[in-house]
Protein backbone atom coordinates (compact mmCIF):
# COMPACT_ATOMS: atom_id res chain seq x y z
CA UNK A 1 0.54 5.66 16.67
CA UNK A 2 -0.53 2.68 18.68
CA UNK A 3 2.71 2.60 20.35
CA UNK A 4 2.67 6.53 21.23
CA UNK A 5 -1.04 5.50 22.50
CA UNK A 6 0.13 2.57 24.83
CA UNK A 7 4.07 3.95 25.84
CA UNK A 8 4.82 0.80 24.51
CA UNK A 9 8.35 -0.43 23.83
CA UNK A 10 7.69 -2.21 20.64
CA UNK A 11 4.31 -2.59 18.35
CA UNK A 12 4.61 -5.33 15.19
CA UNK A 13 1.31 -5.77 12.76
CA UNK A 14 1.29 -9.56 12.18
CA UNK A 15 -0.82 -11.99 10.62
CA UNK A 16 -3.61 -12.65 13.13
CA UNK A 17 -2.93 -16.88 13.19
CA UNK A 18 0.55 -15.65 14.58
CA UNK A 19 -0.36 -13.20 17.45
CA UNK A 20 -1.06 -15.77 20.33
CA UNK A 21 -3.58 -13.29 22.34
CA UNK A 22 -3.46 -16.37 25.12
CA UNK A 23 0.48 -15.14 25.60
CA UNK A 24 0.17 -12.27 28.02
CA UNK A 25 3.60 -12.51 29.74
CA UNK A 26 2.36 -10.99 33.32
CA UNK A 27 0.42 -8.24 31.78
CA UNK A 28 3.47 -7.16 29.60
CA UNK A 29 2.57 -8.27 26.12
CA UNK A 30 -1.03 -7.60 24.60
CA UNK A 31 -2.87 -8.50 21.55
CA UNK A 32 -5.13 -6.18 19.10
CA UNK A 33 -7.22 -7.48 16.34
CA UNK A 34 -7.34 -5.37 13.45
CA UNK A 35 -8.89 -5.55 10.04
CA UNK A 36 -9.19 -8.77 8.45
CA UNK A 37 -6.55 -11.13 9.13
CA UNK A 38 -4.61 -9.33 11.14
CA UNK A 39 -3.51 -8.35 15.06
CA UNK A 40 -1.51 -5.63 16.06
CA UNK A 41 1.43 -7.27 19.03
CA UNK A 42 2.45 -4.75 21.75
CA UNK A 43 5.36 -5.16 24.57
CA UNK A 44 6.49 -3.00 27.37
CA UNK A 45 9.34 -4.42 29.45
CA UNK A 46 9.50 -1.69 32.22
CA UNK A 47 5.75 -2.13 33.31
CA UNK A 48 2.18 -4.28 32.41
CA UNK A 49 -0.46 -2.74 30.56
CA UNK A 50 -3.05 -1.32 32.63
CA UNK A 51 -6.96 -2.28 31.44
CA UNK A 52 -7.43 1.57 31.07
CA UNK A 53 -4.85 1.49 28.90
CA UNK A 54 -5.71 -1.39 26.55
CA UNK A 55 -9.29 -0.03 26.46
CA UNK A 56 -8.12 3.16 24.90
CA UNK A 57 -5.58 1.34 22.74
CA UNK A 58 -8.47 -0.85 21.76
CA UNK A 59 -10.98 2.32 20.85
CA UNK A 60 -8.85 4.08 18.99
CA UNK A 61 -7.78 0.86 16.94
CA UNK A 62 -11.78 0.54 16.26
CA UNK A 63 -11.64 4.08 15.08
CA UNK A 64 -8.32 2.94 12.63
CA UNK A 65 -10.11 0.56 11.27
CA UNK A 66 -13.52 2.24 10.43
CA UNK A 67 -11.10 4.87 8.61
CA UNK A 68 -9.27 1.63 6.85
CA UNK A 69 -13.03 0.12 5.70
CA UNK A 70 -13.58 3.54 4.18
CA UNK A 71 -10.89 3.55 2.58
CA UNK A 72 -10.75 -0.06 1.07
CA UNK A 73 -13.26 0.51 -0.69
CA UNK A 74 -13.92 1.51 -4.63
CA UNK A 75 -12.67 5.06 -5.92
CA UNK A 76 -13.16 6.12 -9.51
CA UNK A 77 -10.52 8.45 -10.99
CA UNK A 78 -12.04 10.60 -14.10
CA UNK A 79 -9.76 11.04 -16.75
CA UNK A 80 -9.76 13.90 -18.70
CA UNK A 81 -10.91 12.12 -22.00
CA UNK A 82 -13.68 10.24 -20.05
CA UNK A 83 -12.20 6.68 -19.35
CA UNK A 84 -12.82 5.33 -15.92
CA UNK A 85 -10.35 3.69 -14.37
CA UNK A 86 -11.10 2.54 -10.74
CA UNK A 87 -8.93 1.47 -7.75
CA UNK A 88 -10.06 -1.19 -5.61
CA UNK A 89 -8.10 -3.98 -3.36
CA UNK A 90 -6.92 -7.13 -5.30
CA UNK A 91 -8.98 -10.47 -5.03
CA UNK A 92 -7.43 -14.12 -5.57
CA UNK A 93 -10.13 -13.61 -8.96
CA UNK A 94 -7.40 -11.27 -10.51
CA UNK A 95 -4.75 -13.77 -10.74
CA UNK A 96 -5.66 -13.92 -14.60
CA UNK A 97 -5.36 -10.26 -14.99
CA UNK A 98 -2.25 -9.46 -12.96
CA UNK A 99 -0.64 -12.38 -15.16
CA UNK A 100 -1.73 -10.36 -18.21
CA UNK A 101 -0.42 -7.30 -17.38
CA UNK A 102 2.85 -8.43 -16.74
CA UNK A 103 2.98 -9.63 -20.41
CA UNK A 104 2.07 -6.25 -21.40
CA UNK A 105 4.71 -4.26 -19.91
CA UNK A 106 8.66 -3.89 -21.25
CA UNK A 107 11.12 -5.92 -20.03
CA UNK A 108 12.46 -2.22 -18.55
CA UNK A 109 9.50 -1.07 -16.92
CA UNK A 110 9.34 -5.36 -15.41
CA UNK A 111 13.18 -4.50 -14.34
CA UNK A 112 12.80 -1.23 -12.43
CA UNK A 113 9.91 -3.14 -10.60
CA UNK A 114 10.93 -6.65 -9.65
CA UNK A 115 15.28 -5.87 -10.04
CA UNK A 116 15.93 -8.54 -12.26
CA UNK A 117 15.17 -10.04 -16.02
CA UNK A 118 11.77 -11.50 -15.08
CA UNK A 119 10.08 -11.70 -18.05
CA UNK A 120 6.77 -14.00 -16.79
CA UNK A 121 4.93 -13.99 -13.30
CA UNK A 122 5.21 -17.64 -12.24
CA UNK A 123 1.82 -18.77 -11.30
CA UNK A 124 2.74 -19.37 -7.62
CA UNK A 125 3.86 -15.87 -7.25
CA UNK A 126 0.25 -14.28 -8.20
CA UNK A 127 -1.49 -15.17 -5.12
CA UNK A 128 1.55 -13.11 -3.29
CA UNK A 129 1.43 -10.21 -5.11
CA UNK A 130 -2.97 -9.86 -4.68
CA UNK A 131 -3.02 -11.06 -1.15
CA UNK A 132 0.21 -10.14 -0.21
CA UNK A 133 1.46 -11.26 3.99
CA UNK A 134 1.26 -8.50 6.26
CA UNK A 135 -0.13 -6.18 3.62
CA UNK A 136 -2.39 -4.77 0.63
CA UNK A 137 -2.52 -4.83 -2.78
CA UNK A 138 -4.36 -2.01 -4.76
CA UNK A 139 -5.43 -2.27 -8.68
CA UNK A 140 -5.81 -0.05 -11.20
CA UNK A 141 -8.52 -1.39 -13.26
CA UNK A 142 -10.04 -0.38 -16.30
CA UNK A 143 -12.63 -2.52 -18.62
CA UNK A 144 -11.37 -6.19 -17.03
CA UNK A 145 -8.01 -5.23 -18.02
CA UNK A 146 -5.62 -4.48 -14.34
CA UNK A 147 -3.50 -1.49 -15.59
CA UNK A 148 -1.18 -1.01 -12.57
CA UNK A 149 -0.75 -2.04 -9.03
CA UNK A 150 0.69 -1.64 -6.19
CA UNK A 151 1.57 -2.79 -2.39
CA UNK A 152 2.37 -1.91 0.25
CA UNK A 153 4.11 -4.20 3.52
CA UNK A 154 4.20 -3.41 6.86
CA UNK A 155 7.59 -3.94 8.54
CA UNK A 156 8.66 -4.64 11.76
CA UNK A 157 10.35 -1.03 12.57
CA UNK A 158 6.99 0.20 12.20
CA UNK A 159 7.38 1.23 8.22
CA UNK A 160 5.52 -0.32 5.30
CA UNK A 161 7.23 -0.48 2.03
CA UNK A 162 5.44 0.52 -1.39
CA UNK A 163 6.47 -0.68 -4.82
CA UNK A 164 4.39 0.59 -7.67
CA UNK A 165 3.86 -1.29 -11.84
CA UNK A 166 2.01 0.62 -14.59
CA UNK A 167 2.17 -0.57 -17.67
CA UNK A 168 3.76 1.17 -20.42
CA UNK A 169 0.62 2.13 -22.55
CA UNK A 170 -1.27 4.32 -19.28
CA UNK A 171 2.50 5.42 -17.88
CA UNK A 172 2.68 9.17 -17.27
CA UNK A 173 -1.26 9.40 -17.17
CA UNK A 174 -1.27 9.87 -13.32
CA UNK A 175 -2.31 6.21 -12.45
CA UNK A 176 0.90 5.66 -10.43
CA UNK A 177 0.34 8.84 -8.19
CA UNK A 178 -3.23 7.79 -7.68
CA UNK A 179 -1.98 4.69 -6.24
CA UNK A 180 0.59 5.82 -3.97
CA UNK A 181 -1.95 8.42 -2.89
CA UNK A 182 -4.17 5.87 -2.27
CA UNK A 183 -2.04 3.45 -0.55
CA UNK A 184 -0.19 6.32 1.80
CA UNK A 185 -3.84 7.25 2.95
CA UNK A 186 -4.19 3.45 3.84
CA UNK A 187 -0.90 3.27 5.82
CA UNK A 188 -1.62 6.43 7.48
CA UNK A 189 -5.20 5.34 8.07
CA UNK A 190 -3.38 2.21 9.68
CA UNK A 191 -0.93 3.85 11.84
CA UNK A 192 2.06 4.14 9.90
CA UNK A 193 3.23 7.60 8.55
CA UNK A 194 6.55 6.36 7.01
CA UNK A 195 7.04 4.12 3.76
CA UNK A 196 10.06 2.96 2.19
CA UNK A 197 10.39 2.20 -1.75
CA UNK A 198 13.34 0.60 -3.21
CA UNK A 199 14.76 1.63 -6.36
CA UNK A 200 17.38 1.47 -9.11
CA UNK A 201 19.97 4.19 -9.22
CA UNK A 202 19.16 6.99 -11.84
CA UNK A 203 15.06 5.69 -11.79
CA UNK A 204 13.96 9.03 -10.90
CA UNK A 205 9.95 7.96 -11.74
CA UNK A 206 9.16 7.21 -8.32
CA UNK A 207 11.03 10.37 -6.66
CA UNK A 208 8.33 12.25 -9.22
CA UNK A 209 5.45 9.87 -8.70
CA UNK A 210 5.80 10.27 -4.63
CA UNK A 211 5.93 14.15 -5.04
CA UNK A 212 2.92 14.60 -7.36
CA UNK A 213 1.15 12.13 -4.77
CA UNK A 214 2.03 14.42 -1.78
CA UNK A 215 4.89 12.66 -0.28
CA UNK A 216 8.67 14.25 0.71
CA UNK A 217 11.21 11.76 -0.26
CA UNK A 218 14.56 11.47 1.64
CA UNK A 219 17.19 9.18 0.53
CA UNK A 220 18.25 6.41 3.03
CA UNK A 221 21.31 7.54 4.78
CA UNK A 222 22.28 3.70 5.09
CA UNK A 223 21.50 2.44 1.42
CA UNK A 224 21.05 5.13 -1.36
CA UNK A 225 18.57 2.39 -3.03
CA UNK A 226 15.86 2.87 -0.10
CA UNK A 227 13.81 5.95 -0.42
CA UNK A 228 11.92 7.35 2.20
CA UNK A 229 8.42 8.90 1.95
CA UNK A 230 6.51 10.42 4.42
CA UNK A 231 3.25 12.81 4.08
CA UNK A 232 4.34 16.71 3.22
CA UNK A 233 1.89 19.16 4.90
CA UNK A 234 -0.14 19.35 2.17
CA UNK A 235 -0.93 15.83 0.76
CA UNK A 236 -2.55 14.86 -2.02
CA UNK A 237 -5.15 12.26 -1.24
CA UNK A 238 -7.16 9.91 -3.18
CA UNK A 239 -9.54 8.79 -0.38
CA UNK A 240 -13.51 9.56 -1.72
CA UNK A 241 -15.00 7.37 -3.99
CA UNK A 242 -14.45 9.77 -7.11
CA UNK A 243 -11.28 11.95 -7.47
CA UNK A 244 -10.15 12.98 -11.05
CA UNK A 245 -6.73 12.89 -12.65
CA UNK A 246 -5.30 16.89 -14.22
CA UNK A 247 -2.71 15.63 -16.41
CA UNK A 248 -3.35 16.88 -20.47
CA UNK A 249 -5.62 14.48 -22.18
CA UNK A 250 -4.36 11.94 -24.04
CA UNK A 251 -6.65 8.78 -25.67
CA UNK A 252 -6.73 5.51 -23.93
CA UNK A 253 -4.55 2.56 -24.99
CA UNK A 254 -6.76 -0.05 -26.96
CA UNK A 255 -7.97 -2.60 -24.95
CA UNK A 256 -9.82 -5.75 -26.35
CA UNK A 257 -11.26 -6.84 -23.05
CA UNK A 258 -12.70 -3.54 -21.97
CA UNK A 259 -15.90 -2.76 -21.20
């Protein structure tokens, strides 16, 4: 979108300590901030940026962002059978609960998520996976105990790629389609209309998971691993503070650190 706004050649989302606003190059390269932490890098080769232009570009990146805020923040999902289970960003706090979740979950479900026989989180890899470069990490939370998250990364074609973990005991309860609601309505609130998930041949859970959450999904023509989701015309969206969940009722997994 900000590229369409500016006729730009080329628009990367980058951390904001590596966006150099001072770096102008004649009026051909320009520098947004957006969100927290982060600046959104625009070029166009065949002529400057005119300061109508970057005014505009800069508005309607203010409007993004108000959207983004709005988004960020808490929603409650209301399970049939009354449990609460909320989704809200991850904090360097839930180090100790991602860790725990991942000790929760098969070695399968670990498998189709990370592509490989991790077993344990190493402790340098939890900051990463909360506060993750160039993107967001969303929880599913309910009690103290993290249930599921997800991410999603912007890349530099203008993409953002989503990977998705629910633990075994709340799988097939709807929390992974809440999140990939949730986090499509943050990359679309952000500019980006196409995501990319990778996944193991004959793991058909996240082909279902993106439908139910409103997404088409197109195989990569380049690498049948790659999926491609974009937003059918009628999406499902997680995006007020309370939405509920439809699927039958079934009774919560035990948890000893709920609330």
């Amino acid at each position: 979108m900000v590229r369409m706004v500016l006729s730009a050649d080329l628009v990367t989302l980058v951390p904001a300590s590596e966006a150099n606003p001072g770096r102008t190059e004649g009026g051909h390269r320009a520098v947004f901030p957006f969100g927290e932490g982060q600046a959104f890098v625009a070029r166009r080769r065949w002529v400057a940026f005119a300061e109508p232009e970057l005014a505009q570009a800069s508005a309607f990146l203010e409007l993004l962002a108000a959207a983004e805020q709005n988004l960020a923040g808490p929603a409650v999902l209301d399970r049939p059978d009354g449990t609460a289970v909320v989704l809200r960003l991850g904090t360097p706090r839930d180090m100790d609960a991602i860790s725990a979740v991942h000790l929760r979950c098969s070695a399968k479900t670990l498998f189709n998520r990370y592509h490989t026989g991790l077993r344990t989180v190493p402790r340098k890899w939890l900051h990463r996976l909360l506060m993750p470069p160039r993107g967001t990490s969303l929880l599913a939370v309910c009690g103290r105990d993290v249930i599921g998250f997800g991410q999603l990364i912007s890349q530099r074609d203008g993409t953002a790629e989503v990977s998705l973990l629910v633990e075994d005991a709340w799988q097939r309860q709807g929390i992974g389609t809440a999140l990939l609601a949730r986090l499509a309505a943050l990359a679309e609130a952000g500019g980006t209309t196409e995501l990319t998930a990778v996944c193991l041949p004959g793991n058909s859970a996240m082909v279902r998971t993106a439908v139910r959450a409103g997404l088409q999904v197109e195989t990569s023509p380049d690498d049948a691993t790659v999926l491609r989701l974009v937003a059918a015309r009628t999406p499902r969206t997680v995006s007020g503070s309370r939405t509920s969940l439809c699927p039958a009722p079934r009774a919560a997994p035990a948890s000893s650190g709920r609330e």
